[in-house]
C-alpha atoms as a PDB file:
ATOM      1  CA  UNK A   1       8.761  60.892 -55.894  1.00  0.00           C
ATOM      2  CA  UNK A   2      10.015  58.913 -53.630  1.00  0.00           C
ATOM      3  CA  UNK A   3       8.766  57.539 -49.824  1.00  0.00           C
ATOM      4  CA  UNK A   4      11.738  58.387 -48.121  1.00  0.00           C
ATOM      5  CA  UNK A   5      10.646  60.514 -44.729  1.00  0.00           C
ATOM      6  CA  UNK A   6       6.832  59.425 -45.518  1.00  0.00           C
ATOM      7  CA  UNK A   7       5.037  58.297 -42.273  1.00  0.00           C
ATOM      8  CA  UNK A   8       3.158  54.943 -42.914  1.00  0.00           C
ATOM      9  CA  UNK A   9       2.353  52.692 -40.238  1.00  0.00           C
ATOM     10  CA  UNK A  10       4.398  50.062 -39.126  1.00  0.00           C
ATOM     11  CA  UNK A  11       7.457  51.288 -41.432  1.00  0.00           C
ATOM     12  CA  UNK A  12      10.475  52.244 -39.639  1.00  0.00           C
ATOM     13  CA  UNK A  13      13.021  54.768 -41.150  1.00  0.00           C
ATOM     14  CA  UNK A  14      16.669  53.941 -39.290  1.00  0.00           C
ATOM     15  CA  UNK A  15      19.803  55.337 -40.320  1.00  0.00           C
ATOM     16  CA  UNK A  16      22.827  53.767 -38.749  1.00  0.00           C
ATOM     17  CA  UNK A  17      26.107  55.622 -39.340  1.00  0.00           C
ATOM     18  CA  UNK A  18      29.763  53.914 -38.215  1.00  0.00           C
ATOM     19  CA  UNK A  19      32.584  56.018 -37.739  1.00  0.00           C
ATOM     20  CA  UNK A  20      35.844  54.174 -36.468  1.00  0.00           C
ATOM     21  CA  UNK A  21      34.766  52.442 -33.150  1.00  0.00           C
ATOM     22  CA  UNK A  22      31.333  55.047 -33.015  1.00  0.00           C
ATOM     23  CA  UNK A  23      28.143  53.735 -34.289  1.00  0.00           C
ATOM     24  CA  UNK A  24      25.082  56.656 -34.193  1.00  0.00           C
ATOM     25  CA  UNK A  25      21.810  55.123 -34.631  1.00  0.00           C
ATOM     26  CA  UNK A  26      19.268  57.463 -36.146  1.00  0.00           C
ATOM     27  CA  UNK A  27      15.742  55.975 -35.774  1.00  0.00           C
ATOM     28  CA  UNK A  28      12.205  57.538 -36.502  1.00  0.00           C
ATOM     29  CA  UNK A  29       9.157  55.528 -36.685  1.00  0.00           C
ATOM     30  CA  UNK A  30       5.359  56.073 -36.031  1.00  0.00           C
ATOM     31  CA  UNK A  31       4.390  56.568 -33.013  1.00  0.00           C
ATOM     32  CA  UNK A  32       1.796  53.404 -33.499  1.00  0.00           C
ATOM     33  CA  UNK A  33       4.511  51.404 -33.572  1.00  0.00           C
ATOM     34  CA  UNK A  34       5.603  52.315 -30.349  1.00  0.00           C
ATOM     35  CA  UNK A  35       2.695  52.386 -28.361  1.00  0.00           C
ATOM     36  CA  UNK A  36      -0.469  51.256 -30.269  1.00  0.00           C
ATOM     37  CA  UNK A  37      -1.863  54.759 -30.731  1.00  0.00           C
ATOM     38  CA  UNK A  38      -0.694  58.098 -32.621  1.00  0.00           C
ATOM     39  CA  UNK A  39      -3.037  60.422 -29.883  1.00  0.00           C
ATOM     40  CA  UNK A  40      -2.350  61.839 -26.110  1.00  0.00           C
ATOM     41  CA  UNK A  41      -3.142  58.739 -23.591  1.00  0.00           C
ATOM     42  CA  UNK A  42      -6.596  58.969 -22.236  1.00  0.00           C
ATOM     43  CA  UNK A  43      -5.876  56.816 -19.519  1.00  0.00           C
ATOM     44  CA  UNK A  44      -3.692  56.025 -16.513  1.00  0.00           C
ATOM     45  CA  UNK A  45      -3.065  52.752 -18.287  1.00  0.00           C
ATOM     46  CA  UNK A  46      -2.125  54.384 -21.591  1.00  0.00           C
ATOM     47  CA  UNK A  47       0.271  56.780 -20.456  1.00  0.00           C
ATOM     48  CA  UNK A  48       1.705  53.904 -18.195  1.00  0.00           C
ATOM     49  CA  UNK A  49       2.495  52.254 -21.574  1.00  0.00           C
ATOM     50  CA  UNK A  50       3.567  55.328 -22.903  1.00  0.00           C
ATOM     51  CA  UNK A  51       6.198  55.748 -20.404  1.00  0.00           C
ATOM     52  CA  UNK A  52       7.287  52.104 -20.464  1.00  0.00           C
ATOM     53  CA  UNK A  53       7.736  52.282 -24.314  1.00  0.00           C
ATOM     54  CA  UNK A  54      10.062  55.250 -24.259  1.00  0.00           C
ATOM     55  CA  UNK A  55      11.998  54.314 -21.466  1.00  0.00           C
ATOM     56  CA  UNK A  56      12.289  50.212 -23.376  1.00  0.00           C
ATOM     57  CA  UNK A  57      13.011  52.666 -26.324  1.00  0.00           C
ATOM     58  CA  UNK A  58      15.903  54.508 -24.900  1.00  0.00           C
ATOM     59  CA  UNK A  59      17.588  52.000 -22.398  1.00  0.00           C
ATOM     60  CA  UNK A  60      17.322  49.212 -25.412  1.00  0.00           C
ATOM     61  CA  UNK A  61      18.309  50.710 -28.584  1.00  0.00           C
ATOM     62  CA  UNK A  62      21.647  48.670 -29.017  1.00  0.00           C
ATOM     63  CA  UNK A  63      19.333  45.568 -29.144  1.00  0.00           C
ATOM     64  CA  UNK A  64      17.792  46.575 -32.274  1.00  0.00           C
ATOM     65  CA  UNK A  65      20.989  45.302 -33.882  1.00  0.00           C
ATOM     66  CA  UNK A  66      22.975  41.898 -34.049  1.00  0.00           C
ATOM     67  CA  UNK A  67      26.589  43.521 -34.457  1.00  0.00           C
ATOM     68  CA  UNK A  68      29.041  41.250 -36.254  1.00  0.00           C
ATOM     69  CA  UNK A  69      31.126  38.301 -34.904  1.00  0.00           C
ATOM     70  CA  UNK A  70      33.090  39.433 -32.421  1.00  0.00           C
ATOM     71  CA  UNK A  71      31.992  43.044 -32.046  1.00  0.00           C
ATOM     72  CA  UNK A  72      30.038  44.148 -29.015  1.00  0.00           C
ATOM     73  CA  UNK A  73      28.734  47.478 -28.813  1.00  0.00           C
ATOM     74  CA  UNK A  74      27.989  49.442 -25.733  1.00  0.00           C
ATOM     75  CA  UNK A  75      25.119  52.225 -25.391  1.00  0.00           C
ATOM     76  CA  UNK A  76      26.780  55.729 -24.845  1.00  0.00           C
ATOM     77  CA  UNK A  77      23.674  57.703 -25.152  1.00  0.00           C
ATOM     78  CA  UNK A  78      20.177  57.828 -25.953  1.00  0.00           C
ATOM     79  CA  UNK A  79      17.494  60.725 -26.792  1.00  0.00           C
ATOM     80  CA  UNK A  80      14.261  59.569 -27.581  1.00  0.00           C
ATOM     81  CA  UNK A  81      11.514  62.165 -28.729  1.00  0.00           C
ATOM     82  CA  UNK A  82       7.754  61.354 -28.554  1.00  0.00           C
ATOM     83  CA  UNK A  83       5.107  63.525 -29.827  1.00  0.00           C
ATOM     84  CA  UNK A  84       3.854  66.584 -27.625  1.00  0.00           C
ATOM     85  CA  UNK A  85       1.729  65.188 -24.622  1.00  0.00           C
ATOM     86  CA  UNK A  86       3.428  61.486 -25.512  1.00  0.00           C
ATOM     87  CA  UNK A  87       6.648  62.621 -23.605  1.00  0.00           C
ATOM     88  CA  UNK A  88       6.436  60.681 -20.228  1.00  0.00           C
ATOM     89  CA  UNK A  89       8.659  62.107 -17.575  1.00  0.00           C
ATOM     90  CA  UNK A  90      11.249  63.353 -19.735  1.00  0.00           C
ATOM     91  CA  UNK A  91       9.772  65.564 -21.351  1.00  0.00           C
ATOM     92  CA  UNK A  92      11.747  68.516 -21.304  1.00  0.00           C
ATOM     93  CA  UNK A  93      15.161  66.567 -21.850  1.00  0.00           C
ATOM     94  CA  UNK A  94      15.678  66.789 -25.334  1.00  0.00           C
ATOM     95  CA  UNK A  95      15.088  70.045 -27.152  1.00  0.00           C
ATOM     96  CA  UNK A  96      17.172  69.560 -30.570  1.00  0.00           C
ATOM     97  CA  UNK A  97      15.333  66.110 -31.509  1.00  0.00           C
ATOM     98  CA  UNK A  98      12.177  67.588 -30.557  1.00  0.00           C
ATOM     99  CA  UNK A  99      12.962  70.800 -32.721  1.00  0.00           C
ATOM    100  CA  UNK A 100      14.019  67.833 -35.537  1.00  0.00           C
ATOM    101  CA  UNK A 101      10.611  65.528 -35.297  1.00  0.00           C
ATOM    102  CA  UNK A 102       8.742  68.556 -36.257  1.00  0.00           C
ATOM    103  CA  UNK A 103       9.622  68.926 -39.271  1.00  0.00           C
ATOM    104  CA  UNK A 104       7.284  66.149 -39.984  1.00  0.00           C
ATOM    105  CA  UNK A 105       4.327  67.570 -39.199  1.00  0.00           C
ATOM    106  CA  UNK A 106       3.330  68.887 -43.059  1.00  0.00           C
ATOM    107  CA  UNK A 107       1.416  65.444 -42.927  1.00  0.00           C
ATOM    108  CA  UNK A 108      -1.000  66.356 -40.377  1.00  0.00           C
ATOM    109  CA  UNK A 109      -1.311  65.850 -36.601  1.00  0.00           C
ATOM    110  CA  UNK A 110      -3.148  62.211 -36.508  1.00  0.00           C
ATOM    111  CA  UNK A 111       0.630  61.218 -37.914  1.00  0.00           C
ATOM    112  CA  UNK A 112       2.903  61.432 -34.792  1.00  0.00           C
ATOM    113  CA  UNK A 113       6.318  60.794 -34.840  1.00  0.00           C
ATOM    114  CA  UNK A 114       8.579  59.191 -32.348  1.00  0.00           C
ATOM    115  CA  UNK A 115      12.394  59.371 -32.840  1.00  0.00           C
ATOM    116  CA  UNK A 116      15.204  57.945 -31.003  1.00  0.00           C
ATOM    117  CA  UNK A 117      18.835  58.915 -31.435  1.00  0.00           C
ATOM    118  CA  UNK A 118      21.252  56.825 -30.020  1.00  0.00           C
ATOM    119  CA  UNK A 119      25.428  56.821 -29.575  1.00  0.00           C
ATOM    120  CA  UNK A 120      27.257  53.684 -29.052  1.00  0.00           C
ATOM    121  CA  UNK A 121      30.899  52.825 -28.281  1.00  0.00           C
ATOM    122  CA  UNK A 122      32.092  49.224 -30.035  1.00  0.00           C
ATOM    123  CA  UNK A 123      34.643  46.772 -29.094  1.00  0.00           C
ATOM    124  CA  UNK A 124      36.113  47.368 -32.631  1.00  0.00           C
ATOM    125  CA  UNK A 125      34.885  48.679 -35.605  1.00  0.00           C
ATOM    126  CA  UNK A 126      31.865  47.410 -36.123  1.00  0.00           C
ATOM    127  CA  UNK A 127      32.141  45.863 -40.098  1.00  0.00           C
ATOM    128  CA  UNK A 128      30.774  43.028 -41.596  1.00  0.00           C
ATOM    129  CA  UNK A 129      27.283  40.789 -41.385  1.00  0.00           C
ATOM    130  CA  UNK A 130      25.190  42.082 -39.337  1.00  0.00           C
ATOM    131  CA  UNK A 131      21.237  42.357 -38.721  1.00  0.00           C
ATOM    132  CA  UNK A 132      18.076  43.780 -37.706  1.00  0.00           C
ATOM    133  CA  UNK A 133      16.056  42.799 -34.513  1.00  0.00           C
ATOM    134  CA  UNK A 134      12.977  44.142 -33.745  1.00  0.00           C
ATOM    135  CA  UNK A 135      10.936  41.649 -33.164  1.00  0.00           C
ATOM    136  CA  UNK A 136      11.560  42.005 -29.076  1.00  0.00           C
ATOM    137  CA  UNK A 137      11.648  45.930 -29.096  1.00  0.00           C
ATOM    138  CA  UNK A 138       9.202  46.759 -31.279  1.00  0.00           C
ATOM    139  CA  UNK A 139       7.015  43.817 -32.518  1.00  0.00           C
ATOM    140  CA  UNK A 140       4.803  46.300 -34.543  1.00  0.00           C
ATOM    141  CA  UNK A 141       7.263  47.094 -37.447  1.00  0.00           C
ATOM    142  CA  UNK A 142       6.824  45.307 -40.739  1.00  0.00           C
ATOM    143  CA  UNK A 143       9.534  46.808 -42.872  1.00  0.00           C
ATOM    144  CA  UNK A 144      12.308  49.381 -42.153  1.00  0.00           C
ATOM    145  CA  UNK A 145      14.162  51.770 -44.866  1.00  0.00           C
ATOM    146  CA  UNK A 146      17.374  51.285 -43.948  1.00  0.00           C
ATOM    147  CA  UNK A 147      20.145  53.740 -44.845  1.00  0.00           C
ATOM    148  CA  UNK A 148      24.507  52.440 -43.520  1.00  0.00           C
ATOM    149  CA  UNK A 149      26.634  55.386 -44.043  1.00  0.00           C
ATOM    150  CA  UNK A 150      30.370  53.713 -43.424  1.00  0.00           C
ATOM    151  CA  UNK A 151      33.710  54.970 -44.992  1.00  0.00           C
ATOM    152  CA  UNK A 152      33.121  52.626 -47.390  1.00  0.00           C
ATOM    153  CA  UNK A 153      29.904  54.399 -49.061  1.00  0.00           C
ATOM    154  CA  UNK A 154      26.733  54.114 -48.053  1.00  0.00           C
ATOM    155  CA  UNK A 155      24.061  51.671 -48.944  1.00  0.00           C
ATOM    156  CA  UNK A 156      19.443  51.904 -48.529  1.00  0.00           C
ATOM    157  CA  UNK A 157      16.720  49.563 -49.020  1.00  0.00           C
ATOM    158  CA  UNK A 158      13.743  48.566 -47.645  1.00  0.00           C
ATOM    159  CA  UNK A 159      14.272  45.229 -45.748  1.00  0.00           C
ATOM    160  CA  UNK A 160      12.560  43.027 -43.108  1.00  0.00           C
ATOM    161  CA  UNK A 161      12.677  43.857 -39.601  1.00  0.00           C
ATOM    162  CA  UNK A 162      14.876  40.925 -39.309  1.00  0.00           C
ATOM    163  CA  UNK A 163      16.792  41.202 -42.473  1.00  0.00           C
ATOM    164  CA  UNK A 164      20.590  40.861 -42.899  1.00  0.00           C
ATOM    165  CA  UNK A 165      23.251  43.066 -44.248  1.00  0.00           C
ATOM    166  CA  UNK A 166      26.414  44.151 -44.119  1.00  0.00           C
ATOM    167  CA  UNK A 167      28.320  47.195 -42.482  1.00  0.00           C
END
């Protein structure tokens, strides 16, 4: 079987799907990755960092990406889901991705979840070299399993958080 939808730590599962001008960004990754910890905050300090995560999380998806020559791409919208008691102070904005990241839970609590669905509107359609960045956003990811759905086909691997590829 394969590791597809596994939770390991430090592996980031992003699915990025173009349609015309439209890019949706589809991204679910530990919830270590995000903040250092897969548990409720125990501190002021914690949940400070919490908050601060989710909010870099959803105001900065579009920078996970280096979109090719001449494209720019614009955030539209952004949904991020963090586990129960992880939600900072927007927690009750986002009931379908919440009802979604559950469906992860047949590992066990101790693996949290956080997921971040994004919408973005491009200067034109975004095809061609591109790659990843998440060495700024989210220094804590070693690898992602990358899935492009374009009209073209679609295309997965594992790659660096940095790696290359193509729309």
């Amino acid at each position: 079987m394969g590791t597809a939808g596994a939770h390991e730590h430090g592996i980031a599962r992003l699915g990025l799907a173009v349609d015309g001008t439209r890019l949706t960004i589809d991204l679910q990754l530990p919830a270590e990755s995000v903040f250092g910890f897969e548990r409720a905050p125990r501190s002021a300090e914690e949940r400070a960092t919490v908050a601060e995560a989710l909010d870099r999380l959803r105001t900065g998806g579009a920078r996970l990406l280096a979109f090719p020559d001449g494209v720019t791409c614009a955030l539209d919208s952004a949904e991020v889901e963090a586990p129960e008691g992880m939600e900072g102070d927007d927690a009750g904005e986002d009931q379908h991705a919440h009802e979604q990241e559950h469906t992860h839970e047949d590992e066990g609590s101790q693996h949290e979840e956080v997921h971040l669905l994004a919408s973005l509107t491009c200067s034109g359609e975004p095809i061609g070299p591109a790659s990843l960045r998440f060495a700024d956003l989210l220094p804590d990811v070693v690898q992602v399993d990358l899935t492009v759905f374009t009209a073209a086909g679609e295309a997965a691997g594992r790659v660096a958080p940095d790696a290359s590829f193509r729309f």
